[in-house]
N, C-alpha and C. Protein backbone atom coordinates (compact mmCIF):
# COMPACT_ATOMS: atom_id res chain seq x y z
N UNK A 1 0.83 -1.19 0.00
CA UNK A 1 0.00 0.00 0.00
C UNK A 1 0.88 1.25 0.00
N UNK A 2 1.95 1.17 0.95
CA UNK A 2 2.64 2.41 0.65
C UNK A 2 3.30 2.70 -0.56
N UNK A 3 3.84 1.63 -1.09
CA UNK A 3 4.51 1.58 -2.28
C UNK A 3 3.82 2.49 -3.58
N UNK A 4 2.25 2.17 -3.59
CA UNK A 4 1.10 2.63 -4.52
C UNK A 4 0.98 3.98 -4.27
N UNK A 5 0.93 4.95 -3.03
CA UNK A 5 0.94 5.94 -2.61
C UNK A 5 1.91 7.21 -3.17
N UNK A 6 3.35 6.34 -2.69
CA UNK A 6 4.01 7.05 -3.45
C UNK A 6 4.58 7.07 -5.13
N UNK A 7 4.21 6.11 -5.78
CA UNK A 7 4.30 5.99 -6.67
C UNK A 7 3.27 7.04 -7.46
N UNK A 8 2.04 7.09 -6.19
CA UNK A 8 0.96 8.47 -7.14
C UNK A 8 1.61 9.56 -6.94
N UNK A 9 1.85 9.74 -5.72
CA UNK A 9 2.56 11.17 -5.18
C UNK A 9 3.63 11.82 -6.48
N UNK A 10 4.48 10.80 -7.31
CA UNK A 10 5.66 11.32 -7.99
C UNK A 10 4.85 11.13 -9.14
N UNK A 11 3.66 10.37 -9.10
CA UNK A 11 2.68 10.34 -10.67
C UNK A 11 2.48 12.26 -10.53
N UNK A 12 1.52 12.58 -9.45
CA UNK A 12 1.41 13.61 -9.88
C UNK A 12 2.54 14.99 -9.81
N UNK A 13 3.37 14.57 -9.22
CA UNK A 13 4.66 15.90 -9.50
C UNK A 13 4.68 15.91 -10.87
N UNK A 14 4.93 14.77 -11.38
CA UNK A 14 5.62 14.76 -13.11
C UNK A 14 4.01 15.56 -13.42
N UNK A 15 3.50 15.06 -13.32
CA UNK A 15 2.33 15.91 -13.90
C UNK A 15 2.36 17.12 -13.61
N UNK A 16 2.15 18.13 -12.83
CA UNK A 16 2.42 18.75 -11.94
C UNK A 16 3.43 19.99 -13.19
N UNK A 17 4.46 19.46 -12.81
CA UNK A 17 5.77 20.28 -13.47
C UNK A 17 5.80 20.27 -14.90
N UNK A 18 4.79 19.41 -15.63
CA UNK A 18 4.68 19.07 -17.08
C UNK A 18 3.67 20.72 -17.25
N UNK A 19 2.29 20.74 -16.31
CA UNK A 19 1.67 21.99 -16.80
C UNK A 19 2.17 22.81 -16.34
N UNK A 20 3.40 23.14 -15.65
CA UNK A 20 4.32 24.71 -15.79
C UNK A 20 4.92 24.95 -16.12
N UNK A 21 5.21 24.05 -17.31
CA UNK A 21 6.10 23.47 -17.94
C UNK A 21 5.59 25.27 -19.37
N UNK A 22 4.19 24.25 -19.25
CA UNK A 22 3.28 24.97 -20.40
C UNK A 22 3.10 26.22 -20.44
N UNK A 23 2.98 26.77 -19.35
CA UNK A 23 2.48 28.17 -18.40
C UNK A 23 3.91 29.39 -18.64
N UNK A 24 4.84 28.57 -17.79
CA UNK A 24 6.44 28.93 -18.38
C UNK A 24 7.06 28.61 -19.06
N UNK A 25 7.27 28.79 -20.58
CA UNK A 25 8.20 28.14 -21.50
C UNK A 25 9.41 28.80 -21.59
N UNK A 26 10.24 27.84 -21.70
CA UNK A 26 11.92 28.41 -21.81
C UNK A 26 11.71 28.95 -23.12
N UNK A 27 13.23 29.63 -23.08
CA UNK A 27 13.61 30.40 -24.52
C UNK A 27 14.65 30.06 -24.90
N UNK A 28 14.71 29.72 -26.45
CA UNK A 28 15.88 28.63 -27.04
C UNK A 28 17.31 29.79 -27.09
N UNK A 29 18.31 28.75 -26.73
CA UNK A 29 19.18 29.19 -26.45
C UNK A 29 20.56 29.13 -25.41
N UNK A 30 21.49 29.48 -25.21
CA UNK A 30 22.38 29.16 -24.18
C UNK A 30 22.71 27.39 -24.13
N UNK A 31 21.80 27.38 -22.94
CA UNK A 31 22.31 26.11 -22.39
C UNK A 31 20.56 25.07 -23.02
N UNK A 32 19.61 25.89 -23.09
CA UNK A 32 18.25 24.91 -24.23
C UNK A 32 18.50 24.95 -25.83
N UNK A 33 18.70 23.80 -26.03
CA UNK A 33 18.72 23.14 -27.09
C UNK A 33 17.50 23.23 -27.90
N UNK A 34 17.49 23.34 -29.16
CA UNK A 34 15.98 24.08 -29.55
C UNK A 34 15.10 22.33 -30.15
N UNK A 35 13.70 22.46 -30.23
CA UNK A 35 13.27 20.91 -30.13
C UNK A 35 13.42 21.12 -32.18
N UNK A 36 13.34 19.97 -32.72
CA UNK A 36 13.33 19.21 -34.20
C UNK A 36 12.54 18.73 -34.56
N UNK A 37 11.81 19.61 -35.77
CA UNK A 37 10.42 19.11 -36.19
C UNK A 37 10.71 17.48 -37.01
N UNK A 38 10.05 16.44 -36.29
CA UNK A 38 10.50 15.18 -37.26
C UNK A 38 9.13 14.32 -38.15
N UNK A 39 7.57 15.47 -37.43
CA UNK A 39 6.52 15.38 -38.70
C UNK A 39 5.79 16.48 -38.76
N UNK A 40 5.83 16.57 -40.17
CA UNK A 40 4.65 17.53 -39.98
C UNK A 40 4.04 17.32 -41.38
N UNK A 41 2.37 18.13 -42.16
CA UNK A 41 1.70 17.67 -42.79
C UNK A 41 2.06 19.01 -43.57
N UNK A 42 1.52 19.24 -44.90
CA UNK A 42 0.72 20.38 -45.76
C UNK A 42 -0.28 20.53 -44.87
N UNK A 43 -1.02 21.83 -45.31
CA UNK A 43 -1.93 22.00 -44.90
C UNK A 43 -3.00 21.91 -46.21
N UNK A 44 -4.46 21.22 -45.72
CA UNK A 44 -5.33 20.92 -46.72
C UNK A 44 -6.05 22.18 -47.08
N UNK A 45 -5.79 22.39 -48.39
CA UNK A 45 -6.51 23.74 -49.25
C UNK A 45 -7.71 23.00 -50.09
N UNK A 46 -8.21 22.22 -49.99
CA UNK A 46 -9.89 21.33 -50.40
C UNK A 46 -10.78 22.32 -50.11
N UNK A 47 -10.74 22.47 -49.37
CA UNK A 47 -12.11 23.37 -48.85
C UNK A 47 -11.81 25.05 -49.78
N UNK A 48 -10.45 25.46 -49.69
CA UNK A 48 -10.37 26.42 -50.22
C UNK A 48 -11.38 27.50 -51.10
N UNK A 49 -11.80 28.43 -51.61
CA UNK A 49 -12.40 28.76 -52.94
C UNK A 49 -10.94 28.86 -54.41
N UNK A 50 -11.52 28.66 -54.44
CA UNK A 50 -10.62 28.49 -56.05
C UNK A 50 -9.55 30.03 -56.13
N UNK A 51 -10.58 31.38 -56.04
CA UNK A 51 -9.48 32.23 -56.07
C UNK A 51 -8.34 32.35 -55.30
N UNK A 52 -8.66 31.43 -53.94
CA UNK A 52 -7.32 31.29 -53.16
C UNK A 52 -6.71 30.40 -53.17
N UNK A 53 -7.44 28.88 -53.95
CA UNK A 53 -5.75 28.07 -54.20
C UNK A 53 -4.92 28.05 -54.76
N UNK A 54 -4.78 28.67 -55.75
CA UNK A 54 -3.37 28.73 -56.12
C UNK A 54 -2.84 30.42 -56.03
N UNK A 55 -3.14 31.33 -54.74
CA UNK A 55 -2.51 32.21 -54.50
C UNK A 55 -1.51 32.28 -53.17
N UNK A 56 -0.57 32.55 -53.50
CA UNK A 56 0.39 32.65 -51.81
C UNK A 56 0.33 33.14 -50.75
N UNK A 57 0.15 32.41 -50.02
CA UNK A 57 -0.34 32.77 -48.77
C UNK A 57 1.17 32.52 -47.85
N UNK A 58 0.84 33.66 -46.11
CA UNK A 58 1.47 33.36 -45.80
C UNK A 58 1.35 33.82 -43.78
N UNK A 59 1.20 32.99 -43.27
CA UNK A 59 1.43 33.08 -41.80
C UNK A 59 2.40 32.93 -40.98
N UNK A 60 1.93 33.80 -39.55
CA UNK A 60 3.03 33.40 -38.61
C UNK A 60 2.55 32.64 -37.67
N UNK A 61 2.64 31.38 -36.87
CA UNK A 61 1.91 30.84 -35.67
C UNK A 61 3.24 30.19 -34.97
N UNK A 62 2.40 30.75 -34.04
CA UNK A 62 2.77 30.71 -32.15
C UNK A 62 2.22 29.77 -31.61
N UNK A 63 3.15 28.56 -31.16
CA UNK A 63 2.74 27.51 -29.91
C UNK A 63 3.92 27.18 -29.46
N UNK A 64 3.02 26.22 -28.26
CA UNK A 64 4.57 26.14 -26.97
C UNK A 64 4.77 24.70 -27.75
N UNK A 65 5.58 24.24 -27.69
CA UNK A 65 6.41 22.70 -28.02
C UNK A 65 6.63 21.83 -26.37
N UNK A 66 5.98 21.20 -26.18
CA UNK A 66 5.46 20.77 -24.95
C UNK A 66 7.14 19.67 -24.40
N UNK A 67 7.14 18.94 -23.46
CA UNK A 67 7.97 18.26 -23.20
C UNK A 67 7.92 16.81 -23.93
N UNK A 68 6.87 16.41 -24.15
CA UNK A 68 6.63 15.50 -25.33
C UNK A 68 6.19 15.66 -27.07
N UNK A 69 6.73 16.94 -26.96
CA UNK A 69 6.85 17.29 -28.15
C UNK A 69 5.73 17.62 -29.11
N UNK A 70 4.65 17.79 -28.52
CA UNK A 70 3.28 17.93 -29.11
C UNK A 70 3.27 19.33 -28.61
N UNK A 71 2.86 20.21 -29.84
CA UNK A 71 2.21 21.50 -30.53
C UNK A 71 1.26 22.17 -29.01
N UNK A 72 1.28 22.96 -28.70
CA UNK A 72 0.05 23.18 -27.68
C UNK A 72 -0.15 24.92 -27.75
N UNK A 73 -0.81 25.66 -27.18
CA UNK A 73 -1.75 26.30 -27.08
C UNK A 73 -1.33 27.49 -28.80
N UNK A 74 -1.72 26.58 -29.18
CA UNK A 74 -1.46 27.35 -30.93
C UNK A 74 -2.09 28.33 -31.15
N UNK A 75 -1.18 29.79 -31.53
CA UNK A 75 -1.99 30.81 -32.33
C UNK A 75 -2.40 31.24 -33.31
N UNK A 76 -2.79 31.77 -34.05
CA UNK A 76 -2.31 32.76 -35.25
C UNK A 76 -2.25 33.53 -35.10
N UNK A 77 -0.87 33.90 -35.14
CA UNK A 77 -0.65 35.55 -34.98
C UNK A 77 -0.56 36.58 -36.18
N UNK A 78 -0.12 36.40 -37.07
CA UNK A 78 -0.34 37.06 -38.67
C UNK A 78 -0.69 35.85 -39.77
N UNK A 79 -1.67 36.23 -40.93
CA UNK A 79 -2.12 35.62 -42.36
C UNK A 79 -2.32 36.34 -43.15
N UNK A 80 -2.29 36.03 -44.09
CA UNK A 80 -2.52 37.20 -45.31
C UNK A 80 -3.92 36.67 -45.86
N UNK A 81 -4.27 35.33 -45.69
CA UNK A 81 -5.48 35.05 -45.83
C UNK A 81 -6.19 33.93 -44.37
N UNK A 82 -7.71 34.45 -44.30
CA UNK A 82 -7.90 34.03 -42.83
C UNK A 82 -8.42 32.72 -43.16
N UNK A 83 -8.89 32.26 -44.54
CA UNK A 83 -9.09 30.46 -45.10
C UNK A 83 -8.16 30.13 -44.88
N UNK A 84 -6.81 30.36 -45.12
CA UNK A 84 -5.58 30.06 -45.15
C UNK A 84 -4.93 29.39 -43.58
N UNK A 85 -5.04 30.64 -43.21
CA UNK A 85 -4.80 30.51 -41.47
C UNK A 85 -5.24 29.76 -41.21
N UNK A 86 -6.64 29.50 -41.10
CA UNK A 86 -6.99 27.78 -40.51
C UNK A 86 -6.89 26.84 -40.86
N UNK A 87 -6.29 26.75 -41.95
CA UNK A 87 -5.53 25.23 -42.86
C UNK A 87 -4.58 25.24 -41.99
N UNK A 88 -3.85 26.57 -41.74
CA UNK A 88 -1.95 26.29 -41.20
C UNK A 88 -2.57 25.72 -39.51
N UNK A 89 -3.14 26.44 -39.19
CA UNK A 89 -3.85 25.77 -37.55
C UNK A 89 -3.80 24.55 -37.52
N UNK A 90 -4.90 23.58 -38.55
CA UNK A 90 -4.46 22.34 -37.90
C UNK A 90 -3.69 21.76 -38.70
N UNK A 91 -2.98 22.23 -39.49
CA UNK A 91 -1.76 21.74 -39.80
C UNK A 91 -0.40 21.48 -38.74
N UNK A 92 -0.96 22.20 -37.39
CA UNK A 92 0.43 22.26 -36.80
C UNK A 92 -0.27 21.44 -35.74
N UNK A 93 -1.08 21.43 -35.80
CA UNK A 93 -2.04 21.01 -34.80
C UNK A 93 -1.55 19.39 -34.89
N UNK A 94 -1.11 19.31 -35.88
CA UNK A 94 -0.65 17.48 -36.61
C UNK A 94 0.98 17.63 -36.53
N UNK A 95 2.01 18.57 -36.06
CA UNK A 95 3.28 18.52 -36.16
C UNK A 95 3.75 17.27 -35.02
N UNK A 96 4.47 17.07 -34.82
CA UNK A 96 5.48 16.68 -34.16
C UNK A 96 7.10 16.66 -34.35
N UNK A 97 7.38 16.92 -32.73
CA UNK A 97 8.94 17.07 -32.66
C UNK A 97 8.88 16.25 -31.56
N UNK A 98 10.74 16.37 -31.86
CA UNK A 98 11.30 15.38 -30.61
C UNK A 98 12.14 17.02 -29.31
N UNK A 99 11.73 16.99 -28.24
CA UNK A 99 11.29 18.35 -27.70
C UNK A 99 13.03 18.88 -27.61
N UNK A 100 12.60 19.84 -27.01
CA UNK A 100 13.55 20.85 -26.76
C UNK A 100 14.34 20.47 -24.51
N UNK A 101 15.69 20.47 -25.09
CA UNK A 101 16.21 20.11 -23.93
C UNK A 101 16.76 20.93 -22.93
N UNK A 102 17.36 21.03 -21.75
CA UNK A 102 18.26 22.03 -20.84
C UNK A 102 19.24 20.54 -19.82
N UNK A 103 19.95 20.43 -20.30
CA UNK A 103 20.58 19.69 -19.57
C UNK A 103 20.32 18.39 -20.05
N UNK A 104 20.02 17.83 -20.72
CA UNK A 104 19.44 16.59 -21.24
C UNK A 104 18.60 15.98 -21.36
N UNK A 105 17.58 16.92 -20.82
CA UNK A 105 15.82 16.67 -19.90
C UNK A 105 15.08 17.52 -20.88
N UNK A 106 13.64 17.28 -21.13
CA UNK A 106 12.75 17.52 -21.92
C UNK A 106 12.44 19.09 -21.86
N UNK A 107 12.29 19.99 -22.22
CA UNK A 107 11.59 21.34 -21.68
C UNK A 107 10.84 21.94 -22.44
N UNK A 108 9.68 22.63 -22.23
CA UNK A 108 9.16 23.33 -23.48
C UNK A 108 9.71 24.66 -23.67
N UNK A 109 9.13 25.07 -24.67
CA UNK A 109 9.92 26.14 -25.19
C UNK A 109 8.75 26.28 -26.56
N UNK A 110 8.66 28.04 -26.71
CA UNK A 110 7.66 28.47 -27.31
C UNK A 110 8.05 29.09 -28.42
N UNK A 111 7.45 28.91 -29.74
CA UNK A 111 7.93 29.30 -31.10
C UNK A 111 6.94 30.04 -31.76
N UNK A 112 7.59 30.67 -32.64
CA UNK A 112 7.04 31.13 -33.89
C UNK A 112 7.33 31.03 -34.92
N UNK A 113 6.50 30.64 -35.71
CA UNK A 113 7.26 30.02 -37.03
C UNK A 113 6.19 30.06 -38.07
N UNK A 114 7.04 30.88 -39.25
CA UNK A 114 6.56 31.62 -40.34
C UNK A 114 6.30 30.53 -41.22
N UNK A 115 5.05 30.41 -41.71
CA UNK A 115 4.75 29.27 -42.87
C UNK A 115 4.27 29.83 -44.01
N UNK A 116 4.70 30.03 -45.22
CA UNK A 116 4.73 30.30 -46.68
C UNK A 116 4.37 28.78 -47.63
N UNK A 117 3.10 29.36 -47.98
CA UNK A 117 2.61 28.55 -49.24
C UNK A 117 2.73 29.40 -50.61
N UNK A 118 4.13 28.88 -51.41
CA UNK A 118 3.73 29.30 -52.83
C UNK A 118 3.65 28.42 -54.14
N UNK A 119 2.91 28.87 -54.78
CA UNK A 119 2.82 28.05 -56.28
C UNK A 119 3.81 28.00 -57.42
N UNK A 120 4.82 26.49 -57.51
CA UNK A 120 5.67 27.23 -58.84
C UNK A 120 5.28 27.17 -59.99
C-alpha cells in the first residue's frame, strides 16, 4: 500500500511540473537546445475557394512545443489570408517534434514560425 501511494505522489509531480512546464516556456538558447520538427503535414486547401488556391499565402503561428513534443496552445498571430490561417492551424495542430532540452531533460519552449505557401 505504501509503495502505490508514493508511486501516485511522484505520478502527480511529473504531472504537476509538465503543466508549468506549459504556463512557463523556456527560450531557445544558451544552455536549451531548440526541439526538431521530425513530422509535420501540408496543410489541406480542399475546402479552399478556387481564387485562393493557387494564391500565396502566408502566416506566422505561435505555440509552446510541450515536453513531449506535441504543438500546444497554438496561435495565429499574422495571415494574409484568414481560409488560409486555418488550414496552417491544424496543420500544426498534426506537427510533431522530438522536444527541446536544458541539460538533457525535456523542456518546453515556445515558437514562432513563419509558414509560406507558394505556387511554382
Amino acid at each position: 500500500m505504501m509503495r502505490w501511494l508514493f508511486s501516485a505522489l511522484m505520478a502527480f509531480g511529473v504531472a504537476a511540473a509538465r503543466a508549468q512546464d506549459l504556463n512557463h516556456p523556456l527560450k531557445i538558447g544558451g544552455d536549451v537546445k531548440k526541439p526538431v520538427l521530425i513530422y509535420s503535414i501540408e496543410p489541406d486547401t480542399s475546402h479552399l475557394p478556387k481564387s485562393e488556391k493557387h494564391s500565396p499565402a502566408n502566416a506566422t503561428v505561435t505555440f509552446v512545443v510541450d515536453v513531449d513534443g506535441l504543438p500546444k496552445q497554438i496561435e495565429l498571430s499574422r495571415s494574409t489570408s484568414p481560409a488560409m490561417g486555418a488550414a496552417y492551424l491544424k496543420a500544426v495542430q498534426q506537427y510533431r517534434f522530438r522536444p527541446a532540452t536544458l541539460d538533457g531533460k525535456p523542456v518546453a519552449v515556445k515558437l514562432a514560425l513563419e509558414l509560406i505557401l507558394d505556387y511554382f
